[in-house]
Structure formats: structure tokens, C-alpha cells
N, C-alpha and C. Protein backbone atom coordinates (compact mmCIF):
# COMPACT_ATOMS: atom_id res chain seq x y z
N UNK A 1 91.45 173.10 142.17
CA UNK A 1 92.35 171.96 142.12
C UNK A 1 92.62 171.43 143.52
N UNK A 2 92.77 172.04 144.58
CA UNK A 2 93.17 171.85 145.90
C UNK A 2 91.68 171.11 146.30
N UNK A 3 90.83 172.12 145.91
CA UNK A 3 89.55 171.00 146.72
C UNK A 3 89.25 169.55 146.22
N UNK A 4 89.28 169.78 144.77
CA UNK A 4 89.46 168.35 144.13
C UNK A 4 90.20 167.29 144.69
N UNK A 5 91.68 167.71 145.30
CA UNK A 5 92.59 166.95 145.60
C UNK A 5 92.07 166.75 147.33
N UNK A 6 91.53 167.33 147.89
CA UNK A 6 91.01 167.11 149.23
C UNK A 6 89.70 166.60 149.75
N UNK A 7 89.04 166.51 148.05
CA UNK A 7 87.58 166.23 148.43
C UNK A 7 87.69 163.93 147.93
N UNK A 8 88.46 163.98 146.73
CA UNK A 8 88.90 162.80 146.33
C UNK A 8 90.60 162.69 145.38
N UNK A 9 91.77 163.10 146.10
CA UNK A 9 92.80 162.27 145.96
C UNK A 9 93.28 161.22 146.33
N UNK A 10 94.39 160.83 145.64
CA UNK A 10 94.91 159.40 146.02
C UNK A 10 96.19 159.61 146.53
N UNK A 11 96.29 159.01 146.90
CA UNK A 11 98.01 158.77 147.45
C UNK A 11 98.52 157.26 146.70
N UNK A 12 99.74 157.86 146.09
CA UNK A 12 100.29 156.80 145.28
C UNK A 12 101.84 156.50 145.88
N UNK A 13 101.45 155.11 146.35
CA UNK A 13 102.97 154.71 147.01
C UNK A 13 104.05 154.11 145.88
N UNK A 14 105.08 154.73 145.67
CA UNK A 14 106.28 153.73 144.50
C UNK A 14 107.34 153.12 145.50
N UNK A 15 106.67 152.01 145.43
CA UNK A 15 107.38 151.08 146.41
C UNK A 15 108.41 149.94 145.07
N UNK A 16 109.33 149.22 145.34
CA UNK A 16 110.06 148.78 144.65
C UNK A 16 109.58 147.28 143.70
N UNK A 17 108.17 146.96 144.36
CA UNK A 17 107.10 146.15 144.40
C UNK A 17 106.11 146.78 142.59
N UNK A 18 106.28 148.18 142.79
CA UNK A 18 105.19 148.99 142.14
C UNK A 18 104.62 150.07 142.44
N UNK A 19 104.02 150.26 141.70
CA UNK A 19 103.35 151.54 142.36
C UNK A 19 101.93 151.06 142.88
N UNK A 20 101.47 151.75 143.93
CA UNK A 20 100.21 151.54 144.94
C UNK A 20 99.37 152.48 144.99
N UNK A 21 97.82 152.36 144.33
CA UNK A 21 97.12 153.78 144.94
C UNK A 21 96.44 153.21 146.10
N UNK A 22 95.71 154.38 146.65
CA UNK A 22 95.58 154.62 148.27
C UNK A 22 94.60 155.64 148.32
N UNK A 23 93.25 155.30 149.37
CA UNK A 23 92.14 156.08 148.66
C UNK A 23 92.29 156.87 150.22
N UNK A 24 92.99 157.55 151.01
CA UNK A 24 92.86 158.20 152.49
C UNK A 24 91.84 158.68 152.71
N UNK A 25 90.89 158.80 154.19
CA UNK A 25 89.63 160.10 154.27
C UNK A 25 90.24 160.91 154.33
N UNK A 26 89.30 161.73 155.02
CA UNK A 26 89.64 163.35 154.19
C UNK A 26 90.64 163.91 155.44
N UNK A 27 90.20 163.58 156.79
CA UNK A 27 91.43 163.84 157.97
C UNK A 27 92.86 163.81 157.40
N UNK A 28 93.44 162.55 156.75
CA UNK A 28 93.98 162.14 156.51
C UNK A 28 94.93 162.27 155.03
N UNK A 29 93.85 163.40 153.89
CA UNK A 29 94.02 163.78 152.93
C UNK A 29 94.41 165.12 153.32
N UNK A 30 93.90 165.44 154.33
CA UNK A 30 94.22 167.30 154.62
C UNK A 30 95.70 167.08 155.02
N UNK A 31 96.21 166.14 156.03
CA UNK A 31 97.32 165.71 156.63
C UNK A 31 98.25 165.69 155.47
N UNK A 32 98.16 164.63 154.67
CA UNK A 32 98.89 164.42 153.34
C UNK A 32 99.17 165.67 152.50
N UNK A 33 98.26 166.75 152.35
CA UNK A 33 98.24 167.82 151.56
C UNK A 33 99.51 168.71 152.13
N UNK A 34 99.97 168.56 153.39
CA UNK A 34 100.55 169.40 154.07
C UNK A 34 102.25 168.78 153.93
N UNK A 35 101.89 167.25 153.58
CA UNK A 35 103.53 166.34 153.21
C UNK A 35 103.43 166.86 152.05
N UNK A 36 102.72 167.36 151.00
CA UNK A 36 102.99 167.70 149.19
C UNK A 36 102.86 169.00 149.09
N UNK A 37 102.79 169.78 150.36
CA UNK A 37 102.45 171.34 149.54
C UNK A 37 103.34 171.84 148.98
N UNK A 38 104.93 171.35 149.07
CA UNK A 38 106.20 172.18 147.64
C UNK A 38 106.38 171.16 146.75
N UNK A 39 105.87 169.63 147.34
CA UNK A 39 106.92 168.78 145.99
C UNK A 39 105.91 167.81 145.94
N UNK A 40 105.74 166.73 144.58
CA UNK A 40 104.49 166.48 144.10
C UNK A 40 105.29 164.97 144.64
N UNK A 41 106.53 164.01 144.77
CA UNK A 41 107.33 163.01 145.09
C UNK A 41 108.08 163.48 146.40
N UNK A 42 107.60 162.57 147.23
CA UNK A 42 108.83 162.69 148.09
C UNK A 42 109.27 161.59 148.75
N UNK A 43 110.24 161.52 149.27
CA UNK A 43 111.09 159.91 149.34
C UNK A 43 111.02 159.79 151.27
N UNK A 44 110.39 158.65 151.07
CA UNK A 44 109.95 157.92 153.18
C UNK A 44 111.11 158.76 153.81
N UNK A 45 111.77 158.66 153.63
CA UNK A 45 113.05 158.80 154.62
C UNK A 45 113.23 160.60 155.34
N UNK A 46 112.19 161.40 154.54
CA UNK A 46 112.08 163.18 154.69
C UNK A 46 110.73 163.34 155.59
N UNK A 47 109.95 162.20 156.03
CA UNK A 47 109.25 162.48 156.39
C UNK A 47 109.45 162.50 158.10
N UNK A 48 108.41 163.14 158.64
CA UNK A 48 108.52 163.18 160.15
C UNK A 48 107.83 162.26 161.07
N UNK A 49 108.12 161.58 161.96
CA UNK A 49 107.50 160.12 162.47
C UNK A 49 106.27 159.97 162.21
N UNK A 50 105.21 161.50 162.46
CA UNK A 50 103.82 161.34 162.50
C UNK A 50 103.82 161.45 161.26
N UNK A 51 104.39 161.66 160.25
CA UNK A 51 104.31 161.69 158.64
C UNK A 51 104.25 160.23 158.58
N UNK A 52 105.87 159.89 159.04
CA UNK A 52 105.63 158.68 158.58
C UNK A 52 104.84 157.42 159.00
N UNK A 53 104.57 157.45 160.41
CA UNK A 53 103.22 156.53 160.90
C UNK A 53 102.44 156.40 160.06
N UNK A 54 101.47 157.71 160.13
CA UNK A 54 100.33 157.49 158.88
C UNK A 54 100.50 156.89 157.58
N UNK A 55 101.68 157.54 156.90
CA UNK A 55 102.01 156.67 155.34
C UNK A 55 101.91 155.10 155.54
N UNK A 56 102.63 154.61 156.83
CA UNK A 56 103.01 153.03 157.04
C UNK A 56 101.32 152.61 157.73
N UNK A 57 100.56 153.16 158.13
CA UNK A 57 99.51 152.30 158.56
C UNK A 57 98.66 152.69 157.16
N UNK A 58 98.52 153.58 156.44
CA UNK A 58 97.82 152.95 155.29
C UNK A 58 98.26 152.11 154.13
N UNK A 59 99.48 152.42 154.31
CA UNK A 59 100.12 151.30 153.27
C UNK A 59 99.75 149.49 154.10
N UNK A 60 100.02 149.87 155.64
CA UNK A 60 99.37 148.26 155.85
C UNK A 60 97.96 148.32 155.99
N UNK A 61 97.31 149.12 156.08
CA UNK A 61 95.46 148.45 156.47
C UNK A 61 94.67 149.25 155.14
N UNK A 62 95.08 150.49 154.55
CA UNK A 62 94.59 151.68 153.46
C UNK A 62 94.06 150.55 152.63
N UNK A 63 92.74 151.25 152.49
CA UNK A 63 92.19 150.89 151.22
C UNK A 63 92.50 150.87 149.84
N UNK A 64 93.52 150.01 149.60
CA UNK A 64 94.13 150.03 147.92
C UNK A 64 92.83 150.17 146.91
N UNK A 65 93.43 151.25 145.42
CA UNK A 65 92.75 151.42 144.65
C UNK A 65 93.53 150.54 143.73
N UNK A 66 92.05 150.00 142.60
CA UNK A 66 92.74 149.46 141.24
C UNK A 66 92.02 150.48 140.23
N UNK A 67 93.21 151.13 139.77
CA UNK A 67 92.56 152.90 138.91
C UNK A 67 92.24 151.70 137.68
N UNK A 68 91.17 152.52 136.92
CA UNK A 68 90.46 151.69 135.97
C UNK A 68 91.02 152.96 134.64
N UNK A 69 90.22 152.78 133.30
CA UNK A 69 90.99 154.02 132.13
C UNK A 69 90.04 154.84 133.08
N UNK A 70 88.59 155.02 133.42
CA UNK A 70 88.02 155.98 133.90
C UNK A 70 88.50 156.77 135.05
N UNK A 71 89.92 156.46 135.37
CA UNK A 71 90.50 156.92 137.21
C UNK A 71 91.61 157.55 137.11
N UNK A 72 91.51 157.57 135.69
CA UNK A 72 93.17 158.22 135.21
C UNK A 72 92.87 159.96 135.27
N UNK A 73 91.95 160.39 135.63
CA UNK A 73 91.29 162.28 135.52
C UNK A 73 91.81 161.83 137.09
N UNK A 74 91.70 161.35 138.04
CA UNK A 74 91.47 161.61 139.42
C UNK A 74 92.71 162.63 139.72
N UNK A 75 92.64 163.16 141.14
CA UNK A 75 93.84 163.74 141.36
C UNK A 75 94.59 163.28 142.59
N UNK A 76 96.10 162.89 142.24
CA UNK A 76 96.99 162.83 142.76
C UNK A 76 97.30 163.73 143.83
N UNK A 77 96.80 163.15 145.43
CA UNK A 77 97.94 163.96 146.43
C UNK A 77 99.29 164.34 146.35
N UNK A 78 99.79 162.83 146.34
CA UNK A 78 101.29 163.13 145.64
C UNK A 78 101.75 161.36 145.74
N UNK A 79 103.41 161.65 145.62
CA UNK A 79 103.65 159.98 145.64
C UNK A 79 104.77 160.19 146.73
N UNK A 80 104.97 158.84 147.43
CA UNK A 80 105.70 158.55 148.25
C UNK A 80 106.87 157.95 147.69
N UNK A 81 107.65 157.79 147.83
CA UNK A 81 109.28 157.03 147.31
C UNK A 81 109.18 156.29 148.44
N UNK A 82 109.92 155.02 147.80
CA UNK A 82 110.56 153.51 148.81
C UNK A 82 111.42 153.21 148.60
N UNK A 83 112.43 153.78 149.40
CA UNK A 83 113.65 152.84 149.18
C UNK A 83 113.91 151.81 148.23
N UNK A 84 114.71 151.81 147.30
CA UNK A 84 115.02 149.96 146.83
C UNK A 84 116.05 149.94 147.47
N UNK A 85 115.87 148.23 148.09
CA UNK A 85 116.55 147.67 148.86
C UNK A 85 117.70 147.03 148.03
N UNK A 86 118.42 147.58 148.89
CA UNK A 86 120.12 146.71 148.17
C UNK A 86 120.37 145.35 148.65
N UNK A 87 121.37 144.30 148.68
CA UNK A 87 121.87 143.88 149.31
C UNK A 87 122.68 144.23 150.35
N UNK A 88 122.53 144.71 151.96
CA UNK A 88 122.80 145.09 152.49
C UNK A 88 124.34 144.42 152.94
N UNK A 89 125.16 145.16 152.90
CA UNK A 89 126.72 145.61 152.85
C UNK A 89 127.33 144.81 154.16
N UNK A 90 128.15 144.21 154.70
CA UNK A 90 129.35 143.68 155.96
C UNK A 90 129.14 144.71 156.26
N UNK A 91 129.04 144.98 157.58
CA UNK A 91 129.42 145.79 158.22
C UNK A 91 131.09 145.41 158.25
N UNK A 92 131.74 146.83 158.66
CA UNK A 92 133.10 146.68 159.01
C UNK A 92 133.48 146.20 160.58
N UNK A 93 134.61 145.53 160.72
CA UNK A 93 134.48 145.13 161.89
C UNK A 93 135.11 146.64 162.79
N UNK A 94 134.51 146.61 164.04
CA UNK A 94 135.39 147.77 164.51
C UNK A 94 136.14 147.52 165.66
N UNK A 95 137.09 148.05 165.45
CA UNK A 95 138.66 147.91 166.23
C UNK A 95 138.15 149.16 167.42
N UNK A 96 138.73 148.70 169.06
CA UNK A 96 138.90 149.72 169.67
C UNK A 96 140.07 149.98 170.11
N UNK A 97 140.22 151.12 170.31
CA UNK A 97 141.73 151.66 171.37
C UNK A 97 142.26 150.24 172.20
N UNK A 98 140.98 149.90 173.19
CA UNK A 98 140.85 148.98 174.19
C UNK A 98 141.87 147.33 174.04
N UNK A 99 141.26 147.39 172.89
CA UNK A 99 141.46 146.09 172.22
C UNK A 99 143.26 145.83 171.64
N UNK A 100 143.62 146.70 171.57
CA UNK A 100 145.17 146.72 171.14
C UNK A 100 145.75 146.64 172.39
N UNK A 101 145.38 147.17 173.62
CA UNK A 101 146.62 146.75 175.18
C UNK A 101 145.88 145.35 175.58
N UNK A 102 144.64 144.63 175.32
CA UNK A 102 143.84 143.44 175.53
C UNK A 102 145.29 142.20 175.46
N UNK A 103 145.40 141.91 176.82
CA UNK A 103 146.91 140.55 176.37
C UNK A 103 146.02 139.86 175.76
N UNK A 104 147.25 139.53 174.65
CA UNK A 104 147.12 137.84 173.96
C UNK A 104 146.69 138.50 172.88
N UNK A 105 145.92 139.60 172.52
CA UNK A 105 145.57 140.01 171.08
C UNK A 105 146.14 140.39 170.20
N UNK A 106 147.40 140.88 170.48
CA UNK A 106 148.09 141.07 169.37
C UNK A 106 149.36 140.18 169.46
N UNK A 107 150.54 139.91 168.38
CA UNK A 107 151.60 138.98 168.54
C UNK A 107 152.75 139.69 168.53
N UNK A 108 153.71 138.92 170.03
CA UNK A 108 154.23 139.66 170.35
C UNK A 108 155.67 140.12 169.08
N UNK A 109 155.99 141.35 169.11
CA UNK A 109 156.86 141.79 168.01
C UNK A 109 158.41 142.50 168.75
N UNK A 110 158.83 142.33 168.02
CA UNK A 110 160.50 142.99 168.91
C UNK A 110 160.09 144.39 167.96
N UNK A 111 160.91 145.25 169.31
CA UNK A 111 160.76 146.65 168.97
C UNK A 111 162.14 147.59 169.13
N UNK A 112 163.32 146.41 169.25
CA UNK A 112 164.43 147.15 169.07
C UNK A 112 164.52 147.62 167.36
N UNK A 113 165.72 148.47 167.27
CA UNK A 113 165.85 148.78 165.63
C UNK A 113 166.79 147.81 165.35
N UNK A 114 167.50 146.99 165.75
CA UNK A 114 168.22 146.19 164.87
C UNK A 114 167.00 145.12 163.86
N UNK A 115 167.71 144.43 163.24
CA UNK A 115 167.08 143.33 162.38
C UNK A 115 167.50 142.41 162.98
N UNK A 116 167.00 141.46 162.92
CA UNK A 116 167.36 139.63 163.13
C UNK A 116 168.57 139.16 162.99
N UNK A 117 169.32 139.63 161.97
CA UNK A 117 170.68 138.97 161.94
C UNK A 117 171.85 139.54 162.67
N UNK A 118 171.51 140.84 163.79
CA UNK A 118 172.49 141.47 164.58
C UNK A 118 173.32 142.68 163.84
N UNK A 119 173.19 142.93 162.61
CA UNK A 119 173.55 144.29 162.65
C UNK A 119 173.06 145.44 162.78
């Protein structure tokens, strides 16, 4: 099974697009074998830069497969996870220490304890 998967696997990207096969040489399949040797899915974000370089330059230049019924026996390196993209969130604005003694930024407030009407 291992040689099968090293002599002709695919790498299947599930990008939010779809899923992508990916025909790697074999440098490149031995490499991959070593991102799947405990888990058959694993998600971009676990990988290590040189993990993830390689995934991102074959996903941009890799020879995409279109599996036919005859491509469905092949064997799976493994699959990559992609993020789905959210609508990315406001950031919060952030307040510093700094910014509260900054004159003019805040309005000025009385800080005796009486109230306004003198008692």
C-alpha cells in the first residue's frame, strides 16, 4: 500500500472552491508521505513552512488531475484542508494607557464628590 501510494498517489486539496487532485513526483510524494504518516486530512494551518511552501506551489503550478470512474482505485496521499473564509470581523479599536493622559482626548469631568446642585 505505501509503495502504491509513493509510486502513484494523489494529493487531494479541499479547498472551499472544491476539492483538487494533484499528481506530485515522487521527491515530492515521499515529502507528502511524511505530512500523512498519522492522519489521512490535515488542515494548512498544522503544517510547517517547508510543508507548507510545497502544498502552495503545487496548488499554484501542480499538475491538476481530472479522476475519470477508472481513477477512483488510485491511492490517496492524503487531503489538505482550506480554510473557509469568513467575512473577516472589525477589528477592535485599541485603546492605550498613552492615550488617556493625551490633552484634549478625553472631556474634561469634575472630580469633586459633590453633585451639581451643591449638596
Amino acid at each position: 500500500m505505501l509503495i502504491s501510494r509513493l509510486r502513484e498517489g494523489l494529493l487531494c486539496l479541499e479547498t472551499p472552491d472544491g476539492k483538487r487532485y494533484i499528481r506530485p513526483t515522487l521527491l515530492q510524494r515521499v515529502q507528502l508521505s511524511w505530512v500523512f504518516r498519522h492522519f489521512h486530512i490535515v488542515p494548512l494551518n498544522v503544517l510547517s513552512r517547508p510543508q507548507y511552501d510545497l502544498v502552495e506551489s503545487l496548488r499554484m503550478q501542480g499538475p491538476y488531475v481530472q479522476l475519470r470512474r477508472e481513477d477512483f482505485n488510485v491511492e490517496l496521499l492524503g487531503t489538505i484542508e482550506y480554510p473557509i473564509h469568513t467575512e473577516k470581523r472589525p477589528e477592535k479599536q485599541q485603546h492605550r494607557l498613552a492615550d488617556a493622559f493625551t490633552p484634549g482626548t478625553l472631556a474634561p469631568q469634575r472630580v469633586s464628590g459633590r453633585n451639581s446642585s451643591g449638596r
